[in-house]
PDB file of N, CA and C in Angstrom:
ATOM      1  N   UNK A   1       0.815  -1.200   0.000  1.00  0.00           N
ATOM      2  CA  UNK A   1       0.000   0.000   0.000  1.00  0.00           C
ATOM      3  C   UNK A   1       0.857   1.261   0.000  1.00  0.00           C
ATOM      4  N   UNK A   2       2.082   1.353   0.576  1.00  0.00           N
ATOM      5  CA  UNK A   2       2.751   2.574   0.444  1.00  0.00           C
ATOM      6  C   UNK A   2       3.333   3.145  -0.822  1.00  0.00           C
ATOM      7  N   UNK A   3       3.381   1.902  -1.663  1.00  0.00           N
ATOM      8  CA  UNK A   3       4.052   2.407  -3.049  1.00  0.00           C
ATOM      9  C   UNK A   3       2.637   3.083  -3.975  1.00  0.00           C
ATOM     10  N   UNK A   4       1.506   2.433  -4.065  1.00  0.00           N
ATOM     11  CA  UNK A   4       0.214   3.027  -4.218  1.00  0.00           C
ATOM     12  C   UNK A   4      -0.145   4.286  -3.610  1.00  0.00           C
ATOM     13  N   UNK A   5       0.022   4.510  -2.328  1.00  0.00           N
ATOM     14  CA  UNK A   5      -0.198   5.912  -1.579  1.00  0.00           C
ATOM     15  C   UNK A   5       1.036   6.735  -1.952  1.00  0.00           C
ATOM     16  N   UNK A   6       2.292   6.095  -2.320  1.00  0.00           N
ATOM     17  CA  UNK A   6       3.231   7.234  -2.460  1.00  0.00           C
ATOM     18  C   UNK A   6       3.210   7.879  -3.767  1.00  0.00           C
ATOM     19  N   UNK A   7       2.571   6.808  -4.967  1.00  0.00           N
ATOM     20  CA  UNK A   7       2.553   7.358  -6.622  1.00  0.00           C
ATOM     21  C   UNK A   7       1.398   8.262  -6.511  1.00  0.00           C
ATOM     22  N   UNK A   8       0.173   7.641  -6.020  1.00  0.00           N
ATOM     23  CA  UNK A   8      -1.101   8.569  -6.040  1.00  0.00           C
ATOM     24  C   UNK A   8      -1.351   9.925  -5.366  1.00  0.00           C
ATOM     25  N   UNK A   9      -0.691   9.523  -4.091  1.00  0.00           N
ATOM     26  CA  UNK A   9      -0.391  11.352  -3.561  1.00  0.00           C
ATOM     27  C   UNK A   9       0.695  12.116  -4.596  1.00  0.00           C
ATOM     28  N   UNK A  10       1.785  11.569  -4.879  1.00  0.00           N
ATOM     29  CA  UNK A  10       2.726  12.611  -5.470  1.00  0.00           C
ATOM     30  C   UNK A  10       1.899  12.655  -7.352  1.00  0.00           C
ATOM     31  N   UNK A  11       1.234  12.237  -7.397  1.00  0.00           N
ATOM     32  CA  UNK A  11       0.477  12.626  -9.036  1.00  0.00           C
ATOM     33  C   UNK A  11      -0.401  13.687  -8.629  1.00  0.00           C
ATOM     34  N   UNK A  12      -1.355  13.426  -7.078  1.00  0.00           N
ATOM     35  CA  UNK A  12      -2.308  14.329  -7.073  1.00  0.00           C
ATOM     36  C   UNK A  12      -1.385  15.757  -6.560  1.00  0.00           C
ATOM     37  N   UNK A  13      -0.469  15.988  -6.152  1.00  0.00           N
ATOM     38  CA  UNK A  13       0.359  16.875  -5.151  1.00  0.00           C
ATOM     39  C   UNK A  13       0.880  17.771  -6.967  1.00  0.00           C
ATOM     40  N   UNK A  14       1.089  16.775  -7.580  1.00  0.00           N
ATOM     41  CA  UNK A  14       1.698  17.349  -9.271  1.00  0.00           C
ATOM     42  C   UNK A  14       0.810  18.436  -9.572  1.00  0.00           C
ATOM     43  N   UNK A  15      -0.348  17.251  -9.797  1.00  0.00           N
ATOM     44  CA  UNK A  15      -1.372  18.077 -10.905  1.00  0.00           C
ATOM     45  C   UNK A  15      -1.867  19.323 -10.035  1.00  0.00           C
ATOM     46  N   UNK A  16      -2.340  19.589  -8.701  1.00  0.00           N
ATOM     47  CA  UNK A  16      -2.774  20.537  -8.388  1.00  0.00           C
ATOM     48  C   UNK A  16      -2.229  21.186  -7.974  1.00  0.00           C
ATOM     49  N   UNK A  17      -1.149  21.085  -7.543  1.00  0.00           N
ATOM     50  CA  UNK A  17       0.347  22.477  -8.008  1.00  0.00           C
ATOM     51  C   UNK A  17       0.766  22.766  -9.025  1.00  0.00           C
ATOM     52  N   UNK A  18       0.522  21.998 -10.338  1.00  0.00           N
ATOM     53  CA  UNK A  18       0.191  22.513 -11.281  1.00  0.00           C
ATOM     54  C   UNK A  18      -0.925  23.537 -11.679  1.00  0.00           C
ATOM     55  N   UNK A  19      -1.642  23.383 -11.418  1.00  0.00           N
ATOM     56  CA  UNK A  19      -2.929  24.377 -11.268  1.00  0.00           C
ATOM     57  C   UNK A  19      -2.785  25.336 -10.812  1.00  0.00           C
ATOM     58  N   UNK A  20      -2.221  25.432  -8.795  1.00  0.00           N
ATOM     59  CA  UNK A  20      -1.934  26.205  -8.961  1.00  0.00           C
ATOM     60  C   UNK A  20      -1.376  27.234  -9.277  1.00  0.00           C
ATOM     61  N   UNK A  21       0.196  27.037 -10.220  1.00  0.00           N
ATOM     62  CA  UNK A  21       0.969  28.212 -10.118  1.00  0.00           C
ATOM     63  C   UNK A  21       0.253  28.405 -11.653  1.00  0.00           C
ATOM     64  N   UNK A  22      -0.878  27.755 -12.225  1.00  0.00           N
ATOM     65  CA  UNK A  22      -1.015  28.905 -13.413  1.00  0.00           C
ATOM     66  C   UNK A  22      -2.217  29.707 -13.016  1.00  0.00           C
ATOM     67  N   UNK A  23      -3.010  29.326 -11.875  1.00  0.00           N
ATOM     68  CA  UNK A  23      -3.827  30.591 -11.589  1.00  0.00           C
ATOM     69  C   UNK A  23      -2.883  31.348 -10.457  1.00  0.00           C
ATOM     70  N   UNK A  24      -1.783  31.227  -9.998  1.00  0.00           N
ATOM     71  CA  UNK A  24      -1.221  32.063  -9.415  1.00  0.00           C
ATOM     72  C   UNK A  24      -0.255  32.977 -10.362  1.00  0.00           C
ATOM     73  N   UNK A  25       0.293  32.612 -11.533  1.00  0.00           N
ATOM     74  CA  UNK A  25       0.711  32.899 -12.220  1.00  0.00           C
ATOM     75  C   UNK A  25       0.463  33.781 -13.334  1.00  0.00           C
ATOM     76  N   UNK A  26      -1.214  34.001 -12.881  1.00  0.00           N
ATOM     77  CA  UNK A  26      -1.987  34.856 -13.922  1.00  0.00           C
ATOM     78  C   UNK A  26      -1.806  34.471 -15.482  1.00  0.00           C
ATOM     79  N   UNK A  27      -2.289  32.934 -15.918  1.00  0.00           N
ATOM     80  CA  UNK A  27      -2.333  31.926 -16.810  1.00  0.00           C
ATOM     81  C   UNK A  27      -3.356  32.749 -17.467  1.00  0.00           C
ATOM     82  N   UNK A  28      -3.204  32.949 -18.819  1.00  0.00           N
ATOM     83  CA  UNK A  28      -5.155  33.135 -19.190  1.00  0.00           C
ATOM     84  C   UNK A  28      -6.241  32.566 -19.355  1.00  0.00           C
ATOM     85  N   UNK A  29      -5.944  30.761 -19.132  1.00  0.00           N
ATOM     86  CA  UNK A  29      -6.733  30.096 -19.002  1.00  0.00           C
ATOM     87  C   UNK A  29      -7.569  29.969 -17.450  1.00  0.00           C
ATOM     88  N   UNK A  30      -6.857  30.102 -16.665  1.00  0.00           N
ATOM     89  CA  UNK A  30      -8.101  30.331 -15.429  1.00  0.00           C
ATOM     90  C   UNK A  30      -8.962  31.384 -15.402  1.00  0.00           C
ATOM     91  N   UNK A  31      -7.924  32.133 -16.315  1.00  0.00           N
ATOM     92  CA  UNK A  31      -9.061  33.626 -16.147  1.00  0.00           C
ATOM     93  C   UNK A  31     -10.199  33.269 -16.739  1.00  0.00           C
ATOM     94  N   UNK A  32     -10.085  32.584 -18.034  1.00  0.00           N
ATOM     95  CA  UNK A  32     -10.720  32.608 -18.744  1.00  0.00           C
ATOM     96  C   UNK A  32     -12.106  31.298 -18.690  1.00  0.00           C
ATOM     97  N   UNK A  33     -11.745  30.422 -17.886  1.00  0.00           N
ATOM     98  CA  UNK A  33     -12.615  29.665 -16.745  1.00  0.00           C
ATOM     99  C   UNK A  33     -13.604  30.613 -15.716  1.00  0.00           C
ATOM    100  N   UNK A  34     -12.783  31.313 -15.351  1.00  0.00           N
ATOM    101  CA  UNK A  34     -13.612  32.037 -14.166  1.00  0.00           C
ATOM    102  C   UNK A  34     -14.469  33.097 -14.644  1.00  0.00           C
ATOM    103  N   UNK A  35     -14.449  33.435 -15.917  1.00  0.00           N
ATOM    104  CA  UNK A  35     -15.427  34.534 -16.683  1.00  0.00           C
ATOM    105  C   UNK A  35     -16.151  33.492 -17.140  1.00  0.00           C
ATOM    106  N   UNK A  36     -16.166  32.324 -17.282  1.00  0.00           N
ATOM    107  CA  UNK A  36     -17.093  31.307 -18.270  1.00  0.00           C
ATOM    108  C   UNK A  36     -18.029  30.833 -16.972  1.00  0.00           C
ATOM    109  N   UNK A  37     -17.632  31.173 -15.447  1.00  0.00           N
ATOM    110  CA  UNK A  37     -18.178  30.225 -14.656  1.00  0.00           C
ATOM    111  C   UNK A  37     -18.679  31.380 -13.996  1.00  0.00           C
ATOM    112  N   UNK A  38     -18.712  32.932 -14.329  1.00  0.00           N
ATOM    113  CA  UNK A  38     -19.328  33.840 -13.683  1.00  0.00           C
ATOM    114  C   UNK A  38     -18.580  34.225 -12.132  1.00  0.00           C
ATOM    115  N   UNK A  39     -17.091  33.933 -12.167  1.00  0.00           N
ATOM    116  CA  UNK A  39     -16.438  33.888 -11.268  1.00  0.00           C
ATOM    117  C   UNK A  39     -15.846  35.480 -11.029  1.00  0.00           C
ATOM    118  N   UNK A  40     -15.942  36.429 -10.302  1.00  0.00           N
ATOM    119  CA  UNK A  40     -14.357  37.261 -10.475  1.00  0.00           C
ATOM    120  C   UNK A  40     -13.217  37.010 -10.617  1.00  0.00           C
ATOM    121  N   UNK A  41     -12.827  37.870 -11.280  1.00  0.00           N
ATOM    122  CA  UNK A  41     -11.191  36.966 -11.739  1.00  0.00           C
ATOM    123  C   UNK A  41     -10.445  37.870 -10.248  1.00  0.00           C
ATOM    124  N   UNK A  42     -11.214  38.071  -9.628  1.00  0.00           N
ATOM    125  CA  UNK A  42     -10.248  38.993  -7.969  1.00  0.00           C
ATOM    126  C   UNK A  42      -9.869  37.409  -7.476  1.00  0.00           C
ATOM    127  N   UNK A  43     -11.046  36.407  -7.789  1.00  0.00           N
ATOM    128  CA  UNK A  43     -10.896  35.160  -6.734  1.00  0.00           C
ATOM    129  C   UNK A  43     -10.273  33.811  -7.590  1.00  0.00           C
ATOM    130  N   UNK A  44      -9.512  34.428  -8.783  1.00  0.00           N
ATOM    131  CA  UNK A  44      -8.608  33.384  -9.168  1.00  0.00           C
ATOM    132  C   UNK A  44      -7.386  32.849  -8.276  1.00  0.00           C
ATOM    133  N   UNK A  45      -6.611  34.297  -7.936  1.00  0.00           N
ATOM    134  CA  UNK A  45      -5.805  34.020  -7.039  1.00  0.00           C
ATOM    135  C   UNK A  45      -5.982  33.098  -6.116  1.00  0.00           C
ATOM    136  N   UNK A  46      -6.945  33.193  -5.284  1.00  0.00           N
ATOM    137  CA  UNK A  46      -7.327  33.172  -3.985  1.00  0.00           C
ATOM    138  C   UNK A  46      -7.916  31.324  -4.370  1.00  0.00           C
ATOM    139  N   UNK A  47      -8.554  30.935  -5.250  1.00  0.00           N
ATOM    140  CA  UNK A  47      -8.489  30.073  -5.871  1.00  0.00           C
ATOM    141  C   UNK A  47      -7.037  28.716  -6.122  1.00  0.00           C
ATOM    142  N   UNK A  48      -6.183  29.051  -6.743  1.00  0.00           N
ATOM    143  CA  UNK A  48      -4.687  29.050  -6.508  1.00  0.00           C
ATOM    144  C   UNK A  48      -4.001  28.589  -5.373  1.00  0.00           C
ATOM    145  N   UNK A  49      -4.530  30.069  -4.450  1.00  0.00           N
ATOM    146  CA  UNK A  49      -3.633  29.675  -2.956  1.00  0.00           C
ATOM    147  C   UNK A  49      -4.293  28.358  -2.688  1.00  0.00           C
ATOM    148  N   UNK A  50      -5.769  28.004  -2.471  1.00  0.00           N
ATOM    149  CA  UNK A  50      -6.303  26.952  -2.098  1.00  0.00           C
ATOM    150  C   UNK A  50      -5.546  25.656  -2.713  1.00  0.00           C
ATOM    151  N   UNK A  51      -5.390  25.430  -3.871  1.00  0.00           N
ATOM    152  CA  UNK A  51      -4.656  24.326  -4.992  1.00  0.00           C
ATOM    153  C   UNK A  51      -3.186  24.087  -4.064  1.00  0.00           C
ATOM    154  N   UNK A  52      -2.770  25.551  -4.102  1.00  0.00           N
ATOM    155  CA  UNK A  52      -1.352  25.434  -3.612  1.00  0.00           C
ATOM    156  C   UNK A  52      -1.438  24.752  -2.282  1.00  0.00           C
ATOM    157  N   UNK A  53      -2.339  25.148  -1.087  1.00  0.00           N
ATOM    158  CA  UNK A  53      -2.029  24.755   0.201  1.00  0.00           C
ATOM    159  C   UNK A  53      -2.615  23.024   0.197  1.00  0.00           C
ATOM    160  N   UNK A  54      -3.639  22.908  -0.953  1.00  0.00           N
ATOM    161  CA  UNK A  54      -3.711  21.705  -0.746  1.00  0.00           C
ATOM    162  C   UNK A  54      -3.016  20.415  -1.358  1.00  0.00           C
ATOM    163  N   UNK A  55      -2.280  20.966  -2.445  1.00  0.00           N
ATOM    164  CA  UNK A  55      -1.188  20.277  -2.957  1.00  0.00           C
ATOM    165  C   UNK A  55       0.227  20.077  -1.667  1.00  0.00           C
ATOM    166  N   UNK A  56       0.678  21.386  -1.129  1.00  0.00           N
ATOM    167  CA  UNK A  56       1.516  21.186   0.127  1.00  0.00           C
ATOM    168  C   UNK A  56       0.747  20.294   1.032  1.00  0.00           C
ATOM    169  N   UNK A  57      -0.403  20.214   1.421  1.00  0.00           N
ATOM    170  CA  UNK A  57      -0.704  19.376   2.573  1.00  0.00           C
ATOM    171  C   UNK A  57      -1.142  17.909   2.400  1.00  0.00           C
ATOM    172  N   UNK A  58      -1.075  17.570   0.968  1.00  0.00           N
ATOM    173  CA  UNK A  58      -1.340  16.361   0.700  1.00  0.00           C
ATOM    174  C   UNK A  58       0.694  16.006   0.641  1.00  0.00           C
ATOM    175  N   UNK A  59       1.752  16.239   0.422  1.00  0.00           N
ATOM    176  CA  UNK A  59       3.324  16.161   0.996  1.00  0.00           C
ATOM    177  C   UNK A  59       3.425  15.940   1.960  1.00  0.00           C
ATOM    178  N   UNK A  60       2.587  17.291   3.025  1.00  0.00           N
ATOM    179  CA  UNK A  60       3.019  17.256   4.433  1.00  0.00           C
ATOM    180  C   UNK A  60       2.454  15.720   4.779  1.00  0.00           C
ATOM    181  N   UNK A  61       1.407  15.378   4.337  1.00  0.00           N
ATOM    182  CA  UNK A  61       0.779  13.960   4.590  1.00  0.00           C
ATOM    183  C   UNK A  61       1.880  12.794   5.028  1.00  0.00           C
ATOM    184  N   UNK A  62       3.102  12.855   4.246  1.00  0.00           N
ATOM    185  CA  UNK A  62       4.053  11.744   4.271  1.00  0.00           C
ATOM    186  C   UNK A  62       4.345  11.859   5.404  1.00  0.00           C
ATOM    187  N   UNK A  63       5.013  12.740   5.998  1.00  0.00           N
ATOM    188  CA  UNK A  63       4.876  13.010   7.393  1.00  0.00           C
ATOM    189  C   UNK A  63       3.989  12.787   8.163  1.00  0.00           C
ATOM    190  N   UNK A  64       3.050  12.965   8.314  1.00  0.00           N
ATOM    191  CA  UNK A  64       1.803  13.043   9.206  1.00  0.00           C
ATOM    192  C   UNK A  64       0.316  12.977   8.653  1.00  0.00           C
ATOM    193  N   UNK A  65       0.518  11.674   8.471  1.00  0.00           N
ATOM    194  CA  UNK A  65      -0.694  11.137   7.569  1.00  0.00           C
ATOM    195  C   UNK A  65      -2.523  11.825   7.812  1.00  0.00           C
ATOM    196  N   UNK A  66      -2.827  12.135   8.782  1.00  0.00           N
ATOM    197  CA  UNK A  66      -3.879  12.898   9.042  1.00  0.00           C
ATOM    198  C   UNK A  66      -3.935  14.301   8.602  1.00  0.00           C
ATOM    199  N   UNK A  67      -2.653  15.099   8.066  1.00  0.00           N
ATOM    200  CA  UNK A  67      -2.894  15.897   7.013  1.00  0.00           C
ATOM    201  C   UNK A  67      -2.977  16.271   5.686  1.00  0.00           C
ATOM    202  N   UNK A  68      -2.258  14.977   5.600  1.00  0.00           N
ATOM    203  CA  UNK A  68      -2.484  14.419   3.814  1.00  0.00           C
ATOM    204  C   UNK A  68      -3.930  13.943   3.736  1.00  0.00           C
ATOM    205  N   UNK A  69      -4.898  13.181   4.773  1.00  0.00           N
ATOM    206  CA  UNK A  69      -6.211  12.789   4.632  1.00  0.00           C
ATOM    207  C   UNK A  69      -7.376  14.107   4.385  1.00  0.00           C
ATOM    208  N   UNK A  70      -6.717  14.792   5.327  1.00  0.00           N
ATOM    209  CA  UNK A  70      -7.351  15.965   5.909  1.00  0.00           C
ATOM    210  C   UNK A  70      -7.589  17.344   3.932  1.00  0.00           C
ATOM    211  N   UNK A  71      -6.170  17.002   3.633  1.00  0.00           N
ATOM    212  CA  UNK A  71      -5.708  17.665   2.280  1.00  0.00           C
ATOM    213  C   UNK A  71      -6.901  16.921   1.387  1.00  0.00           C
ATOM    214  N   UNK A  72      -7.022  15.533   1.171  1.00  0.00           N
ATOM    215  CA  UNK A  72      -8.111  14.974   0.140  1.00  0.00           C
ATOM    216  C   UNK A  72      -9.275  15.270   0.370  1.00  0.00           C
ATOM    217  N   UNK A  73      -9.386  15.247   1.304  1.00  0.00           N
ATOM    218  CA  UNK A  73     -10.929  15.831   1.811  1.00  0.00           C
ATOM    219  C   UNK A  73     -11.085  17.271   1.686  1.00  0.00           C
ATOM    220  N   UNK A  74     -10.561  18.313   1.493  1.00  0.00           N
ATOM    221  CA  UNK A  74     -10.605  19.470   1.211  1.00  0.00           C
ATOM    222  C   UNK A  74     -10.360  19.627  -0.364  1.00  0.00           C
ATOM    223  N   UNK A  75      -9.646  18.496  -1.158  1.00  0.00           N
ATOM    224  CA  UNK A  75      -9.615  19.093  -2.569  1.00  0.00           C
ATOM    225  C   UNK A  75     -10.257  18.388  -3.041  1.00  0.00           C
ATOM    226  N   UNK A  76     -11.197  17.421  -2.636  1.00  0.00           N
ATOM    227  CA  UNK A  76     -12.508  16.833  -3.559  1.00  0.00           C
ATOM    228  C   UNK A  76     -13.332  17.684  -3.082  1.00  0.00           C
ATOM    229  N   UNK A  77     -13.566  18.804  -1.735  1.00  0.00           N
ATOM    230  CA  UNK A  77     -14.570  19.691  -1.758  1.00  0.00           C
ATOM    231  C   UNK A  77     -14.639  20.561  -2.865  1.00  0.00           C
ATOM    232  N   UNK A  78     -12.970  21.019  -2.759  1.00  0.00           N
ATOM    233  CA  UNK A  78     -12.822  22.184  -3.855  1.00  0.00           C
ATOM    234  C   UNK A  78     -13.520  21.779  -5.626  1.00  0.00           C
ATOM    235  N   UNK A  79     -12.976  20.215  -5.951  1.00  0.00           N
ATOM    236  CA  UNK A  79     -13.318  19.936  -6.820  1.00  0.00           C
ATOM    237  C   UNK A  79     -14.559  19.451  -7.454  1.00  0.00           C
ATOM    238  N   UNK A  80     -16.081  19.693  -5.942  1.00  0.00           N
ATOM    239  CA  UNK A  80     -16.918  19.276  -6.084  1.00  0.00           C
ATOM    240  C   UNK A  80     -17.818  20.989  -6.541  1.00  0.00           C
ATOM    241  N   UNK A  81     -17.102  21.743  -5.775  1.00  0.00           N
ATOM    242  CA  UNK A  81     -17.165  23.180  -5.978  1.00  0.00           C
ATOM    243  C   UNK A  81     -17.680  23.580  -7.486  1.00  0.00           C
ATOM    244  N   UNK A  82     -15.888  23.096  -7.869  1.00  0.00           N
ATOM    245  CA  UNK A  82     -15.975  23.059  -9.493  1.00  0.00           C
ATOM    246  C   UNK A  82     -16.815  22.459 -10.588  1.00  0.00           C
ATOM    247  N   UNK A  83     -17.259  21.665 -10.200  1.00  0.00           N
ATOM    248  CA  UNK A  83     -18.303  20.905 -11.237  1.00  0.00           C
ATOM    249  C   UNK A  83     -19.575  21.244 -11.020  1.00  0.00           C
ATOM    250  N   UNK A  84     -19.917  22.100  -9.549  1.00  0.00           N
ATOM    251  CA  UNK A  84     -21.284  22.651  -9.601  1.00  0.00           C
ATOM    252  C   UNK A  84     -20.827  24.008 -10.070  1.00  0.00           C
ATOM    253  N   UNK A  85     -20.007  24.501  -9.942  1.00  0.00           N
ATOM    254  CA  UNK A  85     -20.075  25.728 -10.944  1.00  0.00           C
ATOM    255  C   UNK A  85     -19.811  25.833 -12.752  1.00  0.00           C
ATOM    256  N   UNK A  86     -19.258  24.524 -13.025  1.00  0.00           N
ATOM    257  CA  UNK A  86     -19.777  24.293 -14.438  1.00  0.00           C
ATOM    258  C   UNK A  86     -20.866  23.805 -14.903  1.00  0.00           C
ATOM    259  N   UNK A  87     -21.697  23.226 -14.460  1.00  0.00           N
ATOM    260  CA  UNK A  87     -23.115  22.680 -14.430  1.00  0.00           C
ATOM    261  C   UNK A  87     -24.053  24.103 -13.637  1.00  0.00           C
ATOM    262  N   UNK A  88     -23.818  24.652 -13.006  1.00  0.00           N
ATOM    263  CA  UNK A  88     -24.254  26.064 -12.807  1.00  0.00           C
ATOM    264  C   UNK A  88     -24.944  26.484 -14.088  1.00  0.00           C
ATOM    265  N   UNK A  89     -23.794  27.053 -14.811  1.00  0.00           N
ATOM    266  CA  UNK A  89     -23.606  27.744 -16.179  1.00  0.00           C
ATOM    267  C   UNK A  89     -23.928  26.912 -17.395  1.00  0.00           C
ATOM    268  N   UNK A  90     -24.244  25.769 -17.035  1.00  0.00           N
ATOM    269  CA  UNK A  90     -24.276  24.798 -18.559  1.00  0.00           C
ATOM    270  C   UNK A  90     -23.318  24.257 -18.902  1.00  0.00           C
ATOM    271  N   UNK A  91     -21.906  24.373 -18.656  1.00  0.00           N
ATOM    272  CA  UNK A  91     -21.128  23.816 -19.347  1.00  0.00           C
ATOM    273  C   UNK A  91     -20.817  22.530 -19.144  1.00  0.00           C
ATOM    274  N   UNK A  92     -20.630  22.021 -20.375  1.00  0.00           N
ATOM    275  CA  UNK A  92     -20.637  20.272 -20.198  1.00  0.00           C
ATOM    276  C   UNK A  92     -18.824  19.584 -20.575  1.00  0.00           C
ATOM    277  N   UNK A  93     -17.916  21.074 -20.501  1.00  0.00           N
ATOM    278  CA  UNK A  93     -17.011  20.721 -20.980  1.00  0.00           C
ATOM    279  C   UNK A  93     -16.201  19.990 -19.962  1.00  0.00           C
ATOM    280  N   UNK A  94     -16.224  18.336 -19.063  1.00  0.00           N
ATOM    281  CA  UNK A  94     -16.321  18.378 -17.836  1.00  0.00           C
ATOM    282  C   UNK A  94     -14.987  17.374 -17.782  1.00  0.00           C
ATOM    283  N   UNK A  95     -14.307  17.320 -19.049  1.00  0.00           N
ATOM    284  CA  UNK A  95     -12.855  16.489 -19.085  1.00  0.00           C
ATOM    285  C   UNK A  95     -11.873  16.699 -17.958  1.00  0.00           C
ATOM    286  N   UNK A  96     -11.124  18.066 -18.299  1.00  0.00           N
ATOM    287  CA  UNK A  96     -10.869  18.443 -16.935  1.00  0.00           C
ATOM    288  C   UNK A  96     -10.715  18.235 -16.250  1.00  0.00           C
ATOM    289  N   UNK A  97     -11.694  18.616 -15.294  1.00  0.00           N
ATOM    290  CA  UNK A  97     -12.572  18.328 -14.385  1.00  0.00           C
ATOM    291  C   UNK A  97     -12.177  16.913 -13.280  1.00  0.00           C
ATOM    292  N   UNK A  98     -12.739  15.935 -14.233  1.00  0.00           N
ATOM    293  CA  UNK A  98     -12.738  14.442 -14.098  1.00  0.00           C
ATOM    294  C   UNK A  98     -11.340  14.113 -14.285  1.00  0.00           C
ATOM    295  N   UNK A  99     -10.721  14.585 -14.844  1.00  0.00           N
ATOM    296  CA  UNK A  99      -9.510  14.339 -14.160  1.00  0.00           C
ATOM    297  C   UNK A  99      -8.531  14.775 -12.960  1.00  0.00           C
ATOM    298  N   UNK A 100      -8.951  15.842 -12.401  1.00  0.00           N
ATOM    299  CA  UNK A 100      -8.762  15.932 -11.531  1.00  0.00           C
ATOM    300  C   UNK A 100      -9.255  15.611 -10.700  1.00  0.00           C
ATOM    301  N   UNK A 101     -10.893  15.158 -10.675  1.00  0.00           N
ATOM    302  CA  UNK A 101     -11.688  15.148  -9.422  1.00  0.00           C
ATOM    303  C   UNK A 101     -11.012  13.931  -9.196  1.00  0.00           C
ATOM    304  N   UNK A 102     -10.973  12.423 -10.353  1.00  0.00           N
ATOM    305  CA  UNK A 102     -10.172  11.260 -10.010  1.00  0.00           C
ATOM    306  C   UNK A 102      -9.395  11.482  -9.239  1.00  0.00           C
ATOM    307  N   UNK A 103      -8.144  12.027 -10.026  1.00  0.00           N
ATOM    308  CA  UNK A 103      -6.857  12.052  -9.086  1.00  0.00           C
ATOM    309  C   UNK A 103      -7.260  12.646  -7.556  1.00  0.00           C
ATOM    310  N   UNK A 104      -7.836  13.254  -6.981  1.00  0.00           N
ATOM    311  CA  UNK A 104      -8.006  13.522  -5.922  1.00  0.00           C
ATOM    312  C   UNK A 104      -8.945  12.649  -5.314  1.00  0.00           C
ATOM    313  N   UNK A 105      -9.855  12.234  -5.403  1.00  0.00           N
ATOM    314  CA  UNK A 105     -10.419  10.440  -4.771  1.00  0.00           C
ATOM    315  C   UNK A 105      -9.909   9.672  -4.813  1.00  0.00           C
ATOM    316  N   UNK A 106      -8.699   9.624  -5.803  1.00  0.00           N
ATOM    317  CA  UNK A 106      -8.153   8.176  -5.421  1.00  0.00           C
ATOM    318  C   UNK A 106      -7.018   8.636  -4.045  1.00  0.00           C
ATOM    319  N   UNK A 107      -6.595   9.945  -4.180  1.00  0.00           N
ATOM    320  CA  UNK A 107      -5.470  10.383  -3.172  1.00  0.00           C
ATOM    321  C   UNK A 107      -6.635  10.127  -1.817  1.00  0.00           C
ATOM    322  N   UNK A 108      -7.689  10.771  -1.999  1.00  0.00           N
ATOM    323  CA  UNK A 108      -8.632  10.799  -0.899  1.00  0.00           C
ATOM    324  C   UNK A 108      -8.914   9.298  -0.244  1.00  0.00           C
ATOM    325  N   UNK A 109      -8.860   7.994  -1.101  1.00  0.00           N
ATOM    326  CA  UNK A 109      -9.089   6.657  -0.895  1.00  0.00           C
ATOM    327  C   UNK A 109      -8.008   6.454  -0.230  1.00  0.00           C
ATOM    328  N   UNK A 110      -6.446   6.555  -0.926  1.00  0.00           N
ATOM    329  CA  UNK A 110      -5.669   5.735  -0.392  1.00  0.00           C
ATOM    330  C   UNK A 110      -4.756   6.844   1.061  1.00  0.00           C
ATOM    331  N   UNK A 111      -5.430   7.698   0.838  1.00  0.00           N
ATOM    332  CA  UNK A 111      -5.383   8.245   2.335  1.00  0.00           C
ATOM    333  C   UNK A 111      -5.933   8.007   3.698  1.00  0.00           C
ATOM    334  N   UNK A 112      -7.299   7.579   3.358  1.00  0.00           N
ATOM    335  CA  UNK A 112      -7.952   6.855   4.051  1.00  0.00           C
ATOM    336  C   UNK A 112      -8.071   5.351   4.441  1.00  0.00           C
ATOM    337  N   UNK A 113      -7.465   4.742   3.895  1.00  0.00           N
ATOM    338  CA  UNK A 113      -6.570   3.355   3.632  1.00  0.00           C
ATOM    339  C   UNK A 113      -5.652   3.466   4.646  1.00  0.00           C
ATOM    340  N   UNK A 114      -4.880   3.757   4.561  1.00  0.00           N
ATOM    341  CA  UNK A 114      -3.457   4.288   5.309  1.00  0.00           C
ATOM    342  C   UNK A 114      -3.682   4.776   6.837  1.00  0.00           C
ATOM    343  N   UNK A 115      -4.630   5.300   7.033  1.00  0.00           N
ATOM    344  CA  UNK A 115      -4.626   6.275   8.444  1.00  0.00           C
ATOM    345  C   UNK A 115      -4.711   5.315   9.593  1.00  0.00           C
TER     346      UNK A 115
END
């Protein structure tokens, strides 16, 4: 189980520190998400930091596994966020999406596995 919890956290820890430094980075694609989802682009940033702290706290997890659990459970909120605000608006463009929401349930599973 640790080689499973160690690939699946460090893919999910990738992709959504990936994320965040391009909405921290002022990417034009988040912007351009957050005008499609009726978002202010004031709360892209702020958006970002969230990605960022929860990408760090799914790491800190290796250490101290109740904050890496604690991290999945906060970025399948975030990512449940996201899919009601594209279904909000209509949009069905939900690829994305589903890939991230995966990667973060399975981090969220084998976090919960582990504890």
């Amino acid at each position: 189980m640790d080689v499973t919890y160690t690939i699946v956290t460090v893919v999910a820890a990738f992709f959504t520190g990936s994320a965040a430094a391009f909405y921290l980075l002022g990417h034009e694609y988040p912007k351009k998400q957050a005008d499609m989802k009726g978002i202010p682009r004031r709360y892209v940033p702020v958006l970002g930091l969230l990605l960022a702290a929860g990408s760090a706290a799914l790491l800190t997890g290796f250490a101290v596994r109740p904050v890496g659990a604690a991290a999945s459970i906060g970025l399948v909120l975030y990512f449940t966020g996201a899919l009601i605000a594209h279904l909000r608006v209509g949009s069905r463009d939900l690829v994305g999406w589903a890939i991230f929401a995966v990667t973060v349930l399975a981090a969220l599973a084998v976090n919960l596995a582990t504890l």
